[in-house]
C-alpha atoms as a PDB file:
ATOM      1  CA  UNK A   1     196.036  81.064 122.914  1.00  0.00           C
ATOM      2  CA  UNK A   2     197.926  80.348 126.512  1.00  0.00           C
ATOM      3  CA  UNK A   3     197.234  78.736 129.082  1.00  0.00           C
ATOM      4  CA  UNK A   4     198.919  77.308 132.296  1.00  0.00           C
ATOM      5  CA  UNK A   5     201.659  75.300 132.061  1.00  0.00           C
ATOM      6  CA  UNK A   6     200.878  72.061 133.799  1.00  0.00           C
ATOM      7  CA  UNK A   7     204.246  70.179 132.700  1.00  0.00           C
ATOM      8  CA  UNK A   8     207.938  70.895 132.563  1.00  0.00           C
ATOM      9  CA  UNK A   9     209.365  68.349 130.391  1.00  0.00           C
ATOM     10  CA  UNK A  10     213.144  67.445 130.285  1.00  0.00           C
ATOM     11  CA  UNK A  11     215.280  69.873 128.154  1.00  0.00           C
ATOM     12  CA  UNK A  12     213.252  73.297 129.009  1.00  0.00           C
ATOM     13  CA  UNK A  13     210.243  72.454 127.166  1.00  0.00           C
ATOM     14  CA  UNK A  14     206.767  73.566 128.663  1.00  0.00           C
ATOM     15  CA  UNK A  15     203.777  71.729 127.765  1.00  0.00           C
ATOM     16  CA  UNK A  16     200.423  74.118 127.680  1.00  0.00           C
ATOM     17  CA  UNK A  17     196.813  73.198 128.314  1.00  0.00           C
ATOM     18  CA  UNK A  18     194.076  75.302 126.404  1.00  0.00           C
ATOM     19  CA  UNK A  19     190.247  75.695 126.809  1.00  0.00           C
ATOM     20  CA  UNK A  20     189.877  75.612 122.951  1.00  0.00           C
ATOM     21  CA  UNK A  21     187.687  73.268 120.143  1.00  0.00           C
ATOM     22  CA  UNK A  22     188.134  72.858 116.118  1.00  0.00           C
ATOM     23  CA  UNK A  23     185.491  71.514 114.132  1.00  0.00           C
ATOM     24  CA  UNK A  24     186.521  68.260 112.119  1.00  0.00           C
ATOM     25  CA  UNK A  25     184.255  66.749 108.926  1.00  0.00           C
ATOM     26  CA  UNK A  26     184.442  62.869 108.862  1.00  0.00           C
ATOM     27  CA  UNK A  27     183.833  61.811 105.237  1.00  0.00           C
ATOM     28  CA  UNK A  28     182.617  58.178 104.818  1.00  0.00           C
ATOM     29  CA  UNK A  29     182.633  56.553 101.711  1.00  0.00           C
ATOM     30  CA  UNK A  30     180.259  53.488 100.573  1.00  0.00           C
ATOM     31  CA  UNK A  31     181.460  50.016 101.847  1.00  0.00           C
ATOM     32  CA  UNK A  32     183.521  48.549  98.592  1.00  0.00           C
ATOM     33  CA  UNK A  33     183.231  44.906  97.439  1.00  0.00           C
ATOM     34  CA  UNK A  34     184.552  43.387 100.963  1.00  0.00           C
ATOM     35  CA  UNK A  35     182.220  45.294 103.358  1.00  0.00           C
ATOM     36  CA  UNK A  36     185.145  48.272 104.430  1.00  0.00           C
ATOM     37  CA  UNK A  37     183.928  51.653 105.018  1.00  0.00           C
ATOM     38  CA  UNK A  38     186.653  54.587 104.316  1.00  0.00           C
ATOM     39  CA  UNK A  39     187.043  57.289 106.736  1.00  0.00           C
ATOM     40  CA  UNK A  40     188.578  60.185 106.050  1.00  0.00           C
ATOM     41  CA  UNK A  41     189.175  63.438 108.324  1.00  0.00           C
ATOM     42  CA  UNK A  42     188.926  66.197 105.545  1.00  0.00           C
ATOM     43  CA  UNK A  43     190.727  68.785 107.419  1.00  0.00           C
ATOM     44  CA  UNK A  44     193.714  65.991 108.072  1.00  0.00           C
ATOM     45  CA  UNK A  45     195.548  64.620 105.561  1.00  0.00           C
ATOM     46  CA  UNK A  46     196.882  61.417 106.422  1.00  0.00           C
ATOM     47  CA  UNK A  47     193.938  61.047 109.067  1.00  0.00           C
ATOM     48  CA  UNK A  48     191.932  58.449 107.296  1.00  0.00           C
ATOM     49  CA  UNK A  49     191.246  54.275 108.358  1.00  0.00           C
ATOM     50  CA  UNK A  50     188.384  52.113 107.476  1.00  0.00           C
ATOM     51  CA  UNK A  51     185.920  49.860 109.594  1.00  0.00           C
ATOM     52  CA  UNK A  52     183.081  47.207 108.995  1.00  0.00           C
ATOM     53  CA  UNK A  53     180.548  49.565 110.526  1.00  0.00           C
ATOM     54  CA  UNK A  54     180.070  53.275 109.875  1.00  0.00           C
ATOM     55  CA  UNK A  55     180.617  53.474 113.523  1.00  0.00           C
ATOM     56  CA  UNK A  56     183.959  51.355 113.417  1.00  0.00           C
ATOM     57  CA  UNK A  57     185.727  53.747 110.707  1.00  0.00           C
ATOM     58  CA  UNK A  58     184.507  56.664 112.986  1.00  0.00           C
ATOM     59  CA  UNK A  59     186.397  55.476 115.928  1.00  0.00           C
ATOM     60  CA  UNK A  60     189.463  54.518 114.024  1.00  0.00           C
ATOM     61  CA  UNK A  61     189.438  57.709 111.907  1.00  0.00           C
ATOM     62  CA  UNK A  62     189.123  59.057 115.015  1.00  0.00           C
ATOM     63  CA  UNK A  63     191.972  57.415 116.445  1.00  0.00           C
ATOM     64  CA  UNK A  64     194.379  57.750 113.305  1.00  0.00           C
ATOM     65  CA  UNK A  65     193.600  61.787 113.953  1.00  0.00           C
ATOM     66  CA  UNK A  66     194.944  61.825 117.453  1.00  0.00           C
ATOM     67  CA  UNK A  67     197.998  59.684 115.764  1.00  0.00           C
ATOM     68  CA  UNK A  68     198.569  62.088 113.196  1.00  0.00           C
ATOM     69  CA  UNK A  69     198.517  65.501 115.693  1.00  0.00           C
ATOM     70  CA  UNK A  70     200.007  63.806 118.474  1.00  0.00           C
ATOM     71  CA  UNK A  71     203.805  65.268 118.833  1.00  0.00           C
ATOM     72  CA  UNK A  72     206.451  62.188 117.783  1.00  0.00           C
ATOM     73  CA  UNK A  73     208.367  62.838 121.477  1.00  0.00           C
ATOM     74  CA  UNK A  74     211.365  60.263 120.123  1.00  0.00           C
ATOM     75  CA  UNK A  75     212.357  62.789 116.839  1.00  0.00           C
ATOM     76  CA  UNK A  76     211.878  65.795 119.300  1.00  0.00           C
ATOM     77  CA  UNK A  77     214.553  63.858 121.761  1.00  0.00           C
ATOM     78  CA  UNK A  78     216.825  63.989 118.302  1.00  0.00           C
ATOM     79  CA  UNK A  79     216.541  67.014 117.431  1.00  0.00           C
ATOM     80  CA  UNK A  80     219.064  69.133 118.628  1.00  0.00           C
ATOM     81  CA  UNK A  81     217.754  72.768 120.403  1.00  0.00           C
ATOM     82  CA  UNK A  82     219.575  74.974 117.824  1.00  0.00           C
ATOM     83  CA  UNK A  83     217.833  73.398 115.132  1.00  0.00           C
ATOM     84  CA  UNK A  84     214.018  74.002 116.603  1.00  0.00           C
ATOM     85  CA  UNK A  85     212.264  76.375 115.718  1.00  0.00           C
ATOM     86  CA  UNK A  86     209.183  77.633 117.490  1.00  0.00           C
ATOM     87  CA  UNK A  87     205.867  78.153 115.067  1.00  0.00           C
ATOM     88  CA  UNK A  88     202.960  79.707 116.133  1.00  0.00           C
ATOM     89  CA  UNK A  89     199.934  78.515 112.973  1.00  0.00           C
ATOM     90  CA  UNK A  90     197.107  80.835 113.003  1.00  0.00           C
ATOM     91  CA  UNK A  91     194.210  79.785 110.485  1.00  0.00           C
ATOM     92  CA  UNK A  92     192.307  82.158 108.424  1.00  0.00           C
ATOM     93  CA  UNK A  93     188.849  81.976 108.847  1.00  0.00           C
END
């Protein structure tokens, strides 16, 4: 999938935007002895939080998904150019 670039970013990089949706499944577990609902992003390892409300662990499962997928723009700065790589992840359906 490509789209328009929008942004040119500092050391040659080009930052697409794309018209394009996965589905997530948000697994909540029953509150445990202290009221604290687990949240877990099945598809995500590592996207999972907890809340007091079903609601609450929603949103912050939510927001540890963004976390988790959003690039980490310091290690790319540290990364010298000849050792990138550019992968392109296609999943099987």
């Amino acid at each position: 999938m490509h789209g328009e670039p929008r942004v040119r970013p500092a050391r040659g990089a080009t930052v697409f935007t794309m018209a394009a949706s996965i589905d997530f499944t948000i697994s909540f577990e029953d509150p445990d002895e202290d009221g604290w609902i687990v949240a877990k992003v099945l598809e995500v390892p590592g996207a999972i939080s907890q809340g007091r409300t079903r609601e609450e662990a929603r949103e912050n499962a939510l927001d540890a998904l963004r976390t988790v997928l959003t690039p980490d723009e310091e290690l790319a700065r540290e990364t010298p150019e000849a050792d990138r790589e550019h992968l392109r992840f296609t999943a099987a359906a």
